[in-house]
C-alpha atoms as a PDB file:
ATOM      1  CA  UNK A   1     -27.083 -17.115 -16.491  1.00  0.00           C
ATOM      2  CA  UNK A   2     -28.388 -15.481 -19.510  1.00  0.00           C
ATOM      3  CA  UNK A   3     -27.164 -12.061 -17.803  1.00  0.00           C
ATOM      4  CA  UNK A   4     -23.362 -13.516 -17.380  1.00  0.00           C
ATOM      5  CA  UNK A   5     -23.456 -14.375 -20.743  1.00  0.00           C
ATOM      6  CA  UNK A   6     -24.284 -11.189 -21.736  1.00  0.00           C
ATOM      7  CA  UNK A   7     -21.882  -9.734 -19.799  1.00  0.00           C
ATOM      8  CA  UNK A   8     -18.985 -11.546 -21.036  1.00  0.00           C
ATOM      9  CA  UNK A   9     -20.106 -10.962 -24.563  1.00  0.00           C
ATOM     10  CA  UNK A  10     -19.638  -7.047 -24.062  1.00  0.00           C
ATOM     11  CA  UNK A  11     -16.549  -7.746 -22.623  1.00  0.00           C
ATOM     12  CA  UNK A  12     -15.279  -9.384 -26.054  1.00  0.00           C
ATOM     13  CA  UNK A  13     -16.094  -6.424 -27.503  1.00  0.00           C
ATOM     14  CA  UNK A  14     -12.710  -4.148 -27.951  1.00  0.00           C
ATOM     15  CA  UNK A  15     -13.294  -1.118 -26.728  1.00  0.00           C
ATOM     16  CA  UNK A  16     -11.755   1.077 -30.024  1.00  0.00           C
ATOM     17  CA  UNK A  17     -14.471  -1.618 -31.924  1.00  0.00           C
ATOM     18  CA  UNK A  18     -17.892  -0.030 -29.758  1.00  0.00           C
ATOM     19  CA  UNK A  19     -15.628   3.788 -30.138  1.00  0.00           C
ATOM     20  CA  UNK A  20     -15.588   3.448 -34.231  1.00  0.00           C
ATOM     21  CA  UNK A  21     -19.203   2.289 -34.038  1.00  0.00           C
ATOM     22  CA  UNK A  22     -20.761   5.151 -32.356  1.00  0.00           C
ATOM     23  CA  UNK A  23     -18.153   7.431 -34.687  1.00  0.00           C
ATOM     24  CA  UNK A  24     -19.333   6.116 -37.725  1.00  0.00           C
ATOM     25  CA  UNK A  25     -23.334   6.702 -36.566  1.00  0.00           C
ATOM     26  CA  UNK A  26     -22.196  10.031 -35.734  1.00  0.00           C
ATOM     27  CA  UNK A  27     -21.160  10.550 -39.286  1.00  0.00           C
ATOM     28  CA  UNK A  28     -23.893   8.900 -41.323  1.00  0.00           C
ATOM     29  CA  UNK A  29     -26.057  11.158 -38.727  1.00  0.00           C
ATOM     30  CA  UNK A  30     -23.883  14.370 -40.405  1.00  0.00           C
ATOM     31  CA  UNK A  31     -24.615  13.009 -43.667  1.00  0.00           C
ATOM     32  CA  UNK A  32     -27.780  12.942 -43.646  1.00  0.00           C
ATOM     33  CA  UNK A  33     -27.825  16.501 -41.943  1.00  0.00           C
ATOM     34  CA  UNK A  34     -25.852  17.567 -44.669  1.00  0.00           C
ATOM     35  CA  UNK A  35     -27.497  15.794 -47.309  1.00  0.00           C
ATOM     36  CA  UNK A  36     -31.415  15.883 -46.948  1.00  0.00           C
ATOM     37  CA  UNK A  37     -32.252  19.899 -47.665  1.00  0.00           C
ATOM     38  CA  UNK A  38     -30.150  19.302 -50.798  1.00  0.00           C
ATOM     39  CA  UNK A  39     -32.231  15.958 -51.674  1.00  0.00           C
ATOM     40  CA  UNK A  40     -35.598  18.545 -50.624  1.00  0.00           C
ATOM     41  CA  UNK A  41     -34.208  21.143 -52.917  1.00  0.00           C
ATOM     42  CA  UNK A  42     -33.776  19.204 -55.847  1.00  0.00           C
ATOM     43  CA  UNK A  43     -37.088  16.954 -55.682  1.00  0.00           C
ATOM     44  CA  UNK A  44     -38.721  20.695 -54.874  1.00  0.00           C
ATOM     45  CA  UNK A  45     -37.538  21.735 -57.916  1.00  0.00           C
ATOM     46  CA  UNK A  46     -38.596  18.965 -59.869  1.00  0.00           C
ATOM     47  CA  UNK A  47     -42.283  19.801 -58.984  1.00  0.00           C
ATOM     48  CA  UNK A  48     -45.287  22.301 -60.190  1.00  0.00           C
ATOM     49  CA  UNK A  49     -46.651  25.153 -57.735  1.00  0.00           C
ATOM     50  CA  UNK A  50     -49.664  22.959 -56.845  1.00  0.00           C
ATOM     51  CA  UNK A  51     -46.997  19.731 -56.459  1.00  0.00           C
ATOM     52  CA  UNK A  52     -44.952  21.779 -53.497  1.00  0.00           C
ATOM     53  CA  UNK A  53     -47.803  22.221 -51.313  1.00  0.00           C
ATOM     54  CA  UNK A  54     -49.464  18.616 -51.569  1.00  0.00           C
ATOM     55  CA  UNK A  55     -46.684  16.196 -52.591  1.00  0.00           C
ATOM     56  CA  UNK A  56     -44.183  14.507 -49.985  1.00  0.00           C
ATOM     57  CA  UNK A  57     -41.186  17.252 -49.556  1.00  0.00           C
ATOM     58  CA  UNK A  58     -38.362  13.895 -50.484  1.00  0.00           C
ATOM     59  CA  UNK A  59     -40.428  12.453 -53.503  1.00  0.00           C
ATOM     60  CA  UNK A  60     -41.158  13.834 -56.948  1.00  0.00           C
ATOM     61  CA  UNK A  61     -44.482  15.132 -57.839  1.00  0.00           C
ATOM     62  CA  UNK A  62     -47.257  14.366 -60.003  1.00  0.00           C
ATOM     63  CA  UNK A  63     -45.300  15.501 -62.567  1.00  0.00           C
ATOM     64  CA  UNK A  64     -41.414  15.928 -63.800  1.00  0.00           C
ATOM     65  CA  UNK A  65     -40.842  20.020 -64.004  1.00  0.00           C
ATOM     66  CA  UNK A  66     -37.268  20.322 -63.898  1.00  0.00           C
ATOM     67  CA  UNK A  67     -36.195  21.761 -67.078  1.00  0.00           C
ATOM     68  CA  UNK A  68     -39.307  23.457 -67.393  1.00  0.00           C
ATOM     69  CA  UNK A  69     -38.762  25.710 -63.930  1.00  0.00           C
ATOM     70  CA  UNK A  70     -35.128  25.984 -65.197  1.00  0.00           C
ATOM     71  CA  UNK A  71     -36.588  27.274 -68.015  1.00  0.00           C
ATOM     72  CA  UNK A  72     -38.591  30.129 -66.023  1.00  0.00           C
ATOM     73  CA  UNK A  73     -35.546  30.930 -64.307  1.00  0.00           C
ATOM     74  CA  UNK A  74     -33.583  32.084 -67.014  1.00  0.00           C
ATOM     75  CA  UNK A  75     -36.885  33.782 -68.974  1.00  0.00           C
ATOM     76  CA  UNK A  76     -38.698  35.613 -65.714  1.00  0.00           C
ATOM     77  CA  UNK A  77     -38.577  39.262 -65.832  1.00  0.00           C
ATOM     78  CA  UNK A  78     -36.248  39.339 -68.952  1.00  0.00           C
ATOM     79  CA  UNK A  79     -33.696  36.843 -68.145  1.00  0.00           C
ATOM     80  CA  UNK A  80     -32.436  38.765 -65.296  1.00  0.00           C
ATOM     81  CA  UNK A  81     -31.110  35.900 -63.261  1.00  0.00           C
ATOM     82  CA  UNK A  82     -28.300  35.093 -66.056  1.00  0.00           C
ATOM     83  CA  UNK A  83     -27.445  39.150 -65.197  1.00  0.00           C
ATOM     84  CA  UNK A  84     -27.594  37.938 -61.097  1.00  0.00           C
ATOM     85  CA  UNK A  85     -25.372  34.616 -61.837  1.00  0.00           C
ATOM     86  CA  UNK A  86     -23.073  36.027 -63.666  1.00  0.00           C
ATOM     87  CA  UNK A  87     -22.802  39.123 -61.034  1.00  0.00           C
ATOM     88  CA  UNK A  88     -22.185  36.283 -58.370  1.00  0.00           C
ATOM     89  CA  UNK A  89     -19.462  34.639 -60.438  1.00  0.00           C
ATOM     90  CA  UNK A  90     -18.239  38.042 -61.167  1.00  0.00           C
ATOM     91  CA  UNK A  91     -17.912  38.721 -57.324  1.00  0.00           C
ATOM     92  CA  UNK A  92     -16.885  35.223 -55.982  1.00  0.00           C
ATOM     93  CA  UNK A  93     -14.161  34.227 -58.550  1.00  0.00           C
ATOM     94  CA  UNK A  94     -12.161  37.955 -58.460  1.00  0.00           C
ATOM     95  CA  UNK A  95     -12.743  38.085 -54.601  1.00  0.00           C
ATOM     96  CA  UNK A  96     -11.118  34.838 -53.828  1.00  0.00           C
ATOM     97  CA  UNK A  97      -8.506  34.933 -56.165  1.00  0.00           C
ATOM     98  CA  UNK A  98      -7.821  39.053 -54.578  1.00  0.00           C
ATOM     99  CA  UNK A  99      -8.041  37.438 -50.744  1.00  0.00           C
ATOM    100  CA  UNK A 100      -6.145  34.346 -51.506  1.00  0.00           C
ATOM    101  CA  UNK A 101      -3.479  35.980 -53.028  1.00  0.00           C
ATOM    102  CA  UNK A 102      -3.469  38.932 -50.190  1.00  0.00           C
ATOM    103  CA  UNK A 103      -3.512  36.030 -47.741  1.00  0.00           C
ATOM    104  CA  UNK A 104      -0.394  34.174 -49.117  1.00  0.00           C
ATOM    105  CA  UNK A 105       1.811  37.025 -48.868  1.00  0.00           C
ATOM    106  CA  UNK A 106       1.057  38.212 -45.232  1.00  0.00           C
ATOM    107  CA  UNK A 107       0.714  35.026 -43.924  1.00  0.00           C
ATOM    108  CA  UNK A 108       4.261  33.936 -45.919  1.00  0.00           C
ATOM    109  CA  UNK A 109       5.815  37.431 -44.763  1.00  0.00           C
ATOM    110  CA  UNK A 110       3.969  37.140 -40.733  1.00  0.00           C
ATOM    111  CA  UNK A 111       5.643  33.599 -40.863  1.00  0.00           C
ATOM    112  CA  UNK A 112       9.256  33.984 -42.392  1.00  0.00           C
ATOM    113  CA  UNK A 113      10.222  37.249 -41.477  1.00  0.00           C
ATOM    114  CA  UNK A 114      11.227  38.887 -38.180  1.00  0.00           C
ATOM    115  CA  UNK A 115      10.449  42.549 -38.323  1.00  0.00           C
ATOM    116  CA  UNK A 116       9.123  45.367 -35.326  1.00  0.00           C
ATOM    117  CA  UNK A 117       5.293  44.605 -34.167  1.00  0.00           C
ATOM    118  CA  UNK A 118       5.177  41.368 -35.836  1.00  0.00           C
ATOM    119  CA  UNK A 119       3.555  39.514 -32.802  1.00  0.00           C
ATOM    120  CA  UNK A 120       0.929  42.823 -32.201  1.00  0.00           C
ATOM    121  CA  UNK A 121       0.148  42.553 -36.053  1.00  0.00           C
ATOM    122  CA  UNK A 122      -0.898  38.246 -35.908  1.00  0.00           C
ATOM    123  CA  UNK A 123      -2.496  38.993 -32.483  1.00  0.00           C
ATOM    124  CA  UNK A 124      -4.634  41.727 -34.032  1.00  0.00           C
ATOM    125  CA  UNK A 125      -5.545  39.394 -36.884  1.00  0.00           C
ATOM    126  CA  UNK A 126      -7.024  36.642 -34.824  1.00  0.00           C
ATOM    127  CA  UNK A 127      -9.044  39.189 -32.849  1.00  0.00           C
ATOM    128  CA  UNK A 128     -10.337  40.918 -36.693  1.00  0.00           C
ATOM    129  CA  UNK A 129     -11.523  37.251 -36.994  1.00  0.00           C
ATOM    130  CA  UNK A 130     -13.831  37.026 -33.544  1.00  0.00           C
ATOM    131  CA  UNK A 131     -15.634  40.352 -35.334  1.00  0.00           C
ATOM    132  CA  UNK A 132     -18.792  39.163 -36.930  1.00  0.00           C
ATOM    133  CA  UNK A 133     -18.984  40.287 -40.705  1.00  0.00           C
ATOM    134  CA  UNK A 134     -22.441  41.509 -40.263  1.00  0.00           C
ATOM    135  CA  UNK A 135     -21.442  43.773 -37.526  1.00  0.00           C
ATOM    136  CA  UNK A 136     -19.044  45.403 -40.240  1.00  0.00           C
ATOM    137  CA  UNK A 137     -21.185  45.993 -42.667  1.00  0.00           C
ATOM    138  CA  UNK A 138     -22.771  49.565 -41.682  1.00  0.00           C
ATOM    139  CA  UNK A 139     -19.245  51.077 -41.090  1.00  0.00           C
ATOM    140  CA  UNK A 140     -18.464  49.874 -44.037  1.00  0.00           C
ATOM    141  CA  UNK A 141     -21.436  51.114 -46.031  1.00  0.00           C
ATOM    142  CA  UNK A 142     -20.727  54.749 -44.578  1.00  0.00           C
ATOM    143  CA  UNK A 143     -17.127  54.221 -45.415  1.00  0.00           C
ATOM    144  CA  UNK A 144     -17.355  53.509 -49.128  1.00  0.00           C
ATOM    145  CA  UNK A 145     -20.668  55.739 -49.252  1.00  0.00           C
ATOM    146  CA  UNK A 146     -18.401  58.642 -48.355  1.00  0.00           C
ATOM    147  CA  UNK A 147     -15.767  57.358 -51.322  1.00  0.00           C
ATOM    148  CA  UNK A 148     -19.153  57.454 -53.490  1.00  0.00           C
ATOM    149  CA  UNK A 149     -18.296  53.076 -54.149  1.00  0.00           C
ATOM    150  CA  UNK A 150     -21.743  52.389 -53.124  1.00  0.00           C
ATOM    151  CA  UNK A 151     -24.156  50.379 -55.787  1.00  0.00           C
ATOM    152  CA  UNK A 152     -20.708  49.931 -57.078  1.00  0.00           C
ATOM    153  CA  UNK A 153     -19.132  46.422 -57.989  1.00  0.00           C
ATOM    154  CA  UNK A 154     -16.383  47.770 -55.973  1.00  0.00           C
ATOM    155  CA  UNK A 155     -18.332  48.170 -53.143  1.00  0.00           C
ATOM    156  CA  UNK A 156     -18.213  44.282 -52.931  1.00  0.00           C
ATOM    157  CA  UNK A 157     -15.403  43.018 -54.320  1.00  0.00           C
ATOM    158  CA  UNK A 158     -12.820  45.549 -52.268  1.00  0.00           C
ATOM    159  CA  UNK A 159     -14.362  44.227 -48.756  1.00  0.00           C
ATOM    160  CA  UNK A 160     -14.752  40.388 -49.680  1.00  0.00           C
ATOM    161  CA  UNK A 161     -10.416  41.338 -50.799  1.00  0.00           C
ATOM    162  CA  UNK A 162      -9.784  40.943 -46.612  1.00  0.00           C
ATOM    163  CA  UNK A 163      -9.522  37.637 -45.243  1.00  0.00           C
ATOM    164  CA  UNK A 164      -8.477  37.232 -41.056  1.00  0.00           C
ATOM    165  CA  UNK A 165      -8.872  33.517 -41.493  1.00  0.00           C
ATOM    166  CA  UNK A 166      -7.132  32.980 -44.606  1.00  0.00           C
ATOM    167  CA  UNK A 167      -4.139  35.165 -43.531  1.00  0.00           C
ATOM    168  CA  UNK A 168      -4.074  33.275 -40.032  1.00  0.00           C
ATOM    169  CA  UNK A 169      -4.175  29.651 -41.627  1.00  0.00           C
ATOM    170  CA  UNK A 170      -1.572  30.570 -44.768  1.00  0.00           C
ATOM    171  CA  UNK A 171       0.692  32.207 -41.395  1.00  0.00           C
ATOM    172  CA  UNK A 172       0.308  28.364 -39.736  1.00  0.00           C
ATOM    173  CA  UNK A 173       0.724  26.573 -42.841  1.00  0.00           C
ATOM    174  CA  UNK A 174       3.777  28.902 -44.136  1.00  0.00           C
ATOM    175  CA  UNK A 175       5.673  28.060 -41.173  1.00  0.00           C
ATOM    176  CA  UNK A 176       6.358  24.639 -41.547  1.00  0.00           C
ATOM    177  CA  UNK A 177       5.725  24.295 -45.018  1.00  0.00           C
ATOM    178  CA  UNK A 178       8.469  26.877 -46.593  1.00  0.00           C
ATOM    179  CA  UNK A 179      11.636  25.539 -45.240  1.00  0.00           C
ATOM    180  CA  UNK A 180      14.256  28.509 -43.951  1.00  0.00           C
ATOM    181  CA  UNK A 181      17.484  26.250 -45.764  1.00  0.00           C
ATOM    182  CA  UNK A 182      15.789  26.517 -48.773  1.00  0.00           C
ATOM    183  CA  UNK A 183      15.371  30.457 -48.582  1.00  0.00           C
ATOM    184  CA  UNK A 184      18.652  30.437 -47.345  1.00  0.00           C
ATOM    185  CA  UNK A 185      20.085  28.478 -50.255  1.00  0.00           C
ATOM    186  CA  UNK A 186      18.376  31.014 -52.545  1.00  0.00           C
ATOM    187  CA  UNK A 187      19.753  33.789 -50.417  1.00  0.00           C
ATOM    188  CA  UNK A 188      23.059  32.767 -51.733  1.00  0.00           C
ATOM    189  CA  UNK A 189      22.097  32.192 -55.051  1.00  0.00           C
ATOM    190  CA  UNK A 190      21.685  35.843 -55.320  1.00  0.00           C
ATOM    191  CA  UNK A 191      17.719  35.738 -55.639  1.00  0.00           C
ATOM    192  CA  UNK A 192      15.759  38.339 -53.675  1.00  0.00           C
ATOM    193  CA  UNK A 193      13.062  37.870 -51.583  1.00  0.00           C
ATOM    194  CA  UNK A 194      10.320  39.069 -53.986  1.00  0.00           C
ATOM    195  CA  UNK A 195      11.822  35.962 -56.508  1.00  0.00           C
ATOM    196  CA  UNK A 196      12.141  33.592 -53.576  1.00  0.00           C
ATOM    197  CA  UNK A 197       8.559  34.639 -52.724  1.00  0.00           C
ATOM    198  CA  UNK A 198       7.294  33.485 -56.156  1.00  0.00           C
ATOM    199  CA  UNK A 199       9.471  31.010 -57.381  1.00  0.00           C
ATOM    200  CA  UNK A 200       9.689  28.832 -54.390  1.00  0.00           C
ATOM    201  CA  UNK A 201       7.088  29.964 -51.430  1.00  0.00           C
ATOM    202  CA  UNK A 202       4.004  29.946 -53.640  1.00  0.00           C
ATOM    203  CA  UNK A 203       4.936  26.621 -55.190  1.00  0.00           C
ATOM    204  CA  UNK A 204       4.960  25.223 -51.557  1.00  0.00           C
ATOM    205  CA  UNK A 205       2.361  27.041 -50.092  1.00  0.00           C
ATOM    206  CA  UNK A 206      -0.372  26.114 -53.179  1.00  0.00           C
ATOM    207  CA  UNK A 207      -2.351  23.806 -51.005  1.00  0.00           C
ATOM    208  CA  UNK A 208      -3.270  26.551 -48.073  1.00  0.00           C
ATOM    209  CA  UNK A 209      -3.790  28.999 -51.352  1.00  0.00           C
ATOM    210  CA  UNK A 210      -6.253  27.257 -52.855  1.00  0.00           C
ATOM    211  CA  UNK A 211      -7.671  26.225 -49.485  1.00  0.00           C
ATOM    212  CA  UNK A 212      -8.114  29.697 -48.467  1.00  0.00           C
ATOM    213  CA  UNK A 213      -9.671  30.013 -52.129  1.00  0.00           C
ATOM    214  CA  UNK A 214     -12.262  27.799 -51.853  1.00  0.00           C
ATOM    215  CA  UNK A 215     -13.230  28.981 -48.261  1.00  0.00           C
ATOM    216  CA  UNK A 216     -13.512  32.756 -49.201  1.00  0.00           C
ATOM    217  CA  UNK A 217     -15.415  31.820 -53.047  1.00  0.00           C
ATOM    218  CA  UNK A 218     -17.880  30.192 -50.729  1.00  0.00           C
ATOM    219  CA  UNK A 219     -18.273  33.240 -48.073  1.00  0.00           C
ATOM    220  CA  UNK A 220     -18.269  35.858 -51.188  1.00  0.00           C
ATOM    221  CA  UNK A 221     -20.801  33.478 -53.074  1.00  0.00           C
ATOM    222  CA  UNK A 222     -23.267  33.358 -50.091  1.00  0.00           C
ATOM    223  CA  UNK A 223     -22.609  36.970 -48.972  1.00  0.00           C
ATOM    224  CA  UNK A 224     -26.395  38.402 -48.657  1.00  0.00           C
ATOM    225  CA  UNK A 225     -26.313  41.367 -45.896  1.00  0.00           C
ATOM    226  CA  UNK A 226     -23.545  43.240 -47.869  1.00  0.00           C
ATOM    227  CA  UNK A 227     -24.582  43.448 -50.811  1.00  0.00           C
ATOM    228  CA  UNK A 228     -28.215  44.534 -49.643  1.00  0.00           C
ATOM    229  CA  UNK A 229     -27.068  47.368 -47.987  1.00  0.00           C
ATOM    230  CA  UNK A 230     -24.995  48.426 -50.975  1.00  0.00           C
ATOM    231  CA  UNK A 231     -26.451  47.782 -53.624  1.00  0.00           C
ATOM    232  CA  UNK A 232     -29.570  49.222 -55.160  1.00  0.00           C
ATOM    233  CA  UNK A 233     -29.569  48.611 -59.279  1.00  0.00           C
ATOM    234  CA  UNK A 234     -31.736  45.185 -59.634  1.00  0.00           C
ATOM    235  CA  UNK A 235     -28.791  44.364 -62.889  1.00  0.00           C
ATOM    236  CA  UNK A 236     -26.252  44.624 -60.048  1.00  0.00           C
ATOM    237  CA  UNK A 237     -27.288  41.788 -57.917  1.00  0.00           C
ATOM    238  CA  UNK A 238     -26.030  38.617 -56.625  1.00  0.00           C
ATOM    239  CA  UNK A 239     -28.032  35.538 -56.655  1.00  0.00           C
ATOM    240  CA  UNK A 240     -28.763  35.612 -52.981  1.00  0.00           C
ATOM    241  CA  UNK A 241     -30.598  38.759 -53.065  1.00  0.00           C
ATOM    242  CA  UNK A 242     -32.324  38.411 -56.282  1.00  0.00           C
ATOM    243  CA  UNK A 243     -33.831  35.668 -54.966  1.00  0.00           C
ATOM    244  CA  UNK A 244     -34.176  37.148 -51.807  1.00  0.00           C
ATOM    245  CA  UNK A 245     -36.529  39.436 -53.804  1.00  0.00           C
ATOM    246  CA  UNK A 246     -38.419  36.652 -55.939  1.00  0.00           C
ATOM    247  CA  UNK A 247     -39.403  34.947 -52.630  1.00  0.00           C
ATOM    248  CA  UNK A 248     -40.587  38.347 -51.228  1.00  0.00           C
ATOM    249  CA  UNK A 249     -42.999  38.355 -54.321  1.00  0.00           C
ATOM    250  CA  UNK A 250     -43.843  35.489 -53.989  1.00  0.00           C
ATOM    251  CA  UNK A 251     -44.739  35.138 -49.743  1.00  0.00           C
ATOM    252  CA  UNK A 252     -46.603  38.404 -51.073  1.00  0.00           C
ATOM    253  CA  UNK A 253     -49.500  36.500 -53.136  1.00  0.00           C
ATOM    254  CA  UNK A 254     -51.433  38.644 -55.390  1.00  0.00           C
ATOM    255  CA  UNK A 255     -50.571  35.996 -57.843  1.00  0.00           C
ATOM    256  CA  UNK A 256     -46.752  36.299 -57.037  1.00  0.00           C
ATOM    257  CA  UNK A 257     -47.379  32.638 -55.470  1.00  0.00           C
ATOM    258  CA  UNK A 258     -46.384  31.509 -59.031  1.00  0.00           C
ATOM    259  CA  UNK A 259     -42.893  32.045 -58.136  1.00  0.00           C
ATOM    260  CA  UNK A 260     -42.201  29.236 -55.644  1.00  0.00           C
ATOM    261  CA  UNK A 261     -40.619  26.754 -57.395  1.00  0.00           C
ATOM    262  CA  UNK A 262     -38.583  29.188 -59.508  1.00  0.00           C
ATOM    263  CA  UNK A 263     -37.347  30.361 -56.582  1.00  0.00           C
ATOM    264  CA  UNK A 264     -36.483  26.781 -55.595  1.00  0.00           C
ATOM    265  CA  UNK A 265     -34.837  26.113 -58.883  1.00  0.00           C
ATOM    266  CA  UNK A 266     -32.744  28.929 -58.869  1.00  0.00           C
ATOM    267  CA  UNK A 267     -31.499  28.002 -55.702  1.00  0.00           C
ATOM    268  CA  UNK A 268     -30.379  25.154 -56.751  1.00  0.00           C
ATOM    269  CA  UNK A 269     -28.885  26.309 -59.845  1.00  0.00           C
ATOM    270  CA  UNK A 270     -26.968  28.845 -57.941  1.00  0.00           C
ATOM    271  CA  UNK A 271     -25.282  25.708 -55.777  1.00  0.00           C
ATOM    272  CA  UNK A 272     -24.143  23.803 -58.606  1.00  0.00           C
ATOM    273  CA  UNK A 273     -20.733  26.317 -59.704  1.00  0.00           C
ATOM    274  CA  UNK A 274     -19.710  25.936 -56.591  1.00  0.00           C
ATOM    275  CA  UNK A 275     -20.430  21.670 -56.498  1.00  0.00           C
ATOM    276  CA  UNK A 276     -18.048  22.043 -59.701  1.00  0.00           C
ATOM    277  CA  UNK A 277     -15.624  24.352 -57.795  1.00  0.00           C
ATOM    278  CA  UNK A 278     -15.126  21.793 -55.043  1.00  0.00           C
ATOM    279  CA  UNK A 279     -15.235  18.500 -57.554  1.00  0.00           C
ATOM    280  CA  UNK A 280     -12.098  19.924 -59.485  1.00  0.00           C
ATOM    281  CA  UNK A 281     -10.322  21.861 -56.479  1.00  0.00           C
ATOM    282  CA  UNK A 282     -10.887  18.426 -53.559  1.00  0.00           C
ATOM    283  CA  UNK A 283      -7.516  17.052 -54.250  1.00  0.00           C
ATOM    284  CA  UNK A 284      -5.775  20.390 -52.729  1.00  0.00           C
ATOM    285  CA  UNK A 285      -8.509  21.219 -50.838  1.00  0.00           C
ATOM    286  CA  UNK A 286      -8.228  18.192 -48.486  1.00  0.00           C
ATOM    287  CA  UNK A 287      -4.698  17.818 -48.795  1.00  0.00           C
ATOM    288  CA  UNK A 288      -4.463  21.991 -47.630  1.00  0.00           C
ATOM    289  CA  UNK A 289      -6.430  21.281 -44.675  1.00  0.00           C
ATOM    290  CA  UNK A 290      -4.699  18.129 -43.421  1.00  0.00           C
ATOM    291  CA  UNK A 291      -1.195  19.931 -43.432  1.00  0.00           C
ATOM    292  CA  UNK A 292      -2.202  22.863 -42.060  1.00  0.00           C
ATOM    293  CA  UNK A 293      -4.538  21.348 -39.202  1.00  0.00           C
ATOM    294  CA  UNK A 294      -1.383  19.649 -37.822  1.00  0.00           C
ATOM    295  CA  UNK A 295       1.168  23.059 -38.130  1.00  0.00           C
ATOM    296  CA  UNK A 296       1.752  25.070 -35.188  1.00  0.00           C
END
């Protein structure tokens, strides 16, 4: 009886009901995926040396050393992570702006223009983006080693300039989004196409821009194996490697233990531009990748 009852109940259950349930585990499983090495690093970098090792990873420590390890951060070896930050910045902000903008027009011209090998040129950018970046690197370290760009700002910024993904999503989200009777009704205006291109594609196409913004700030920000292979002046690098070499001193011992939780805190500084970045740019952010997740 009890087992009827049972079954019925289930039954009462509508199906979409039990399918949102198990969704909405799934996320709250992402979230906290997501969510608890960022909740480590920050209760990390509240603690002492002698706190990381014998204090629960999610809780605070004996003692509150936040400000004081951001403090060591900015003072260690002269201050040299402001030079490192500012580097990053440096790199992130002029390659994104360089790829989104380089993005927008080829995917704008790939999308509203007819012209010989069109087809061969968007097939050979979706198979540039199955190419791992890290299997690029050494030809491009002999490449600008030969153009003497190497521990060279340029030697970062010019390869972070190409973006395969961004052009292919601003090609998806240009078709739809530009509409031909408008260019058209330009057209007979008397407005050329560079004009058109400004004055009304880019207006319409600012979602997928700053969309492919955000996406390439974040790849240039966390870029690691490029710049180690081309750069070699300490004041020239990016976060990720400087602390790349902190940690090294410190897994090293001879009293470069010390270093731990400034390494930890200067991880976490280096996250919070790009928290900011996303805070101010969600609205066309989200509103980029719904439109051009439905083009085709």
């Amino acid at each position: 009886m009890s087992a009827l009852t049972s079954s019925r109940r289930r039954r009462l259950v509508p199906p979409n009901e039990r399918r949102n349930t198990l969704l909405t585990i799934f996320v709250w499983i992402a979230v906290l995926y997501f969510l608890v090495p960022l909740v480590w690093l920050f209760m990390a970098s509240t603690k002492n040396n002698s706190d990381l090792f014998t204090t629960f990873g999610l809780w605070f420590g004996t003692a509150f050393e936040l400000f004081g390890n951001i403090g060591q951060v900015f003072t260690f070896q002269g201050g040299v992570f402001t030079s490192w930050l500012g580097n990053t910045i440096l790199y992130a902000v002029v390659s994104a702006i360089g790829a989104a903008a380089l993005a927008t027009a080829a995917g704008y011209a790939l999308a509203k223009y007819r012209f010989a090998g069109r087809d061969a040129v968007f097939w050979l950018i979706i198979g540039s983006i199955m190419v791992p970046m890290t299997a690029l690197a050494i030809p491009t370290y002999l490449l600008f080693s030969a153009m003497n760009l190497t521990d060279n700002m340029l030697g970062i910024i010019l390869p972070s300039l190409v973006s395969p993904f961004g052009v292919y999503l601003m090609r998806v989200y240009a078709a739809d989004s530009v509409d031909d009777s408008l260019m058209e009704a330009a057209r007979i205006d008397g407005a050329g196409e560079f004009r058109i291109f400004f004055t009304i594609g880019i207006r319409l196409l600012v979602p997928g821009l700053v969309t492919v913004l955000l996406f390439q700030l974040v790849a240039t920000w966390n870029n690691y194996f490029l710049p180690l292979i081309m750069l070699n002046t300490p004041e020239l690098f990016p976060v990720t490697v400087g602390l790349a070499n902190w940690q090294a001193a410190a897994s090293g011992g001879g009293g470069g233990q010390v270093l731990f939780s400034t390494v930890l805190t200067g991880a976490l500084v280096s996250i919070v531009p790009l928290i900011i970045a996303f805070i101010f740019l969600q609205r066309y952010w989200q509103s980029g990748l719904a439109a051009g997740s439905v083009k085709g």
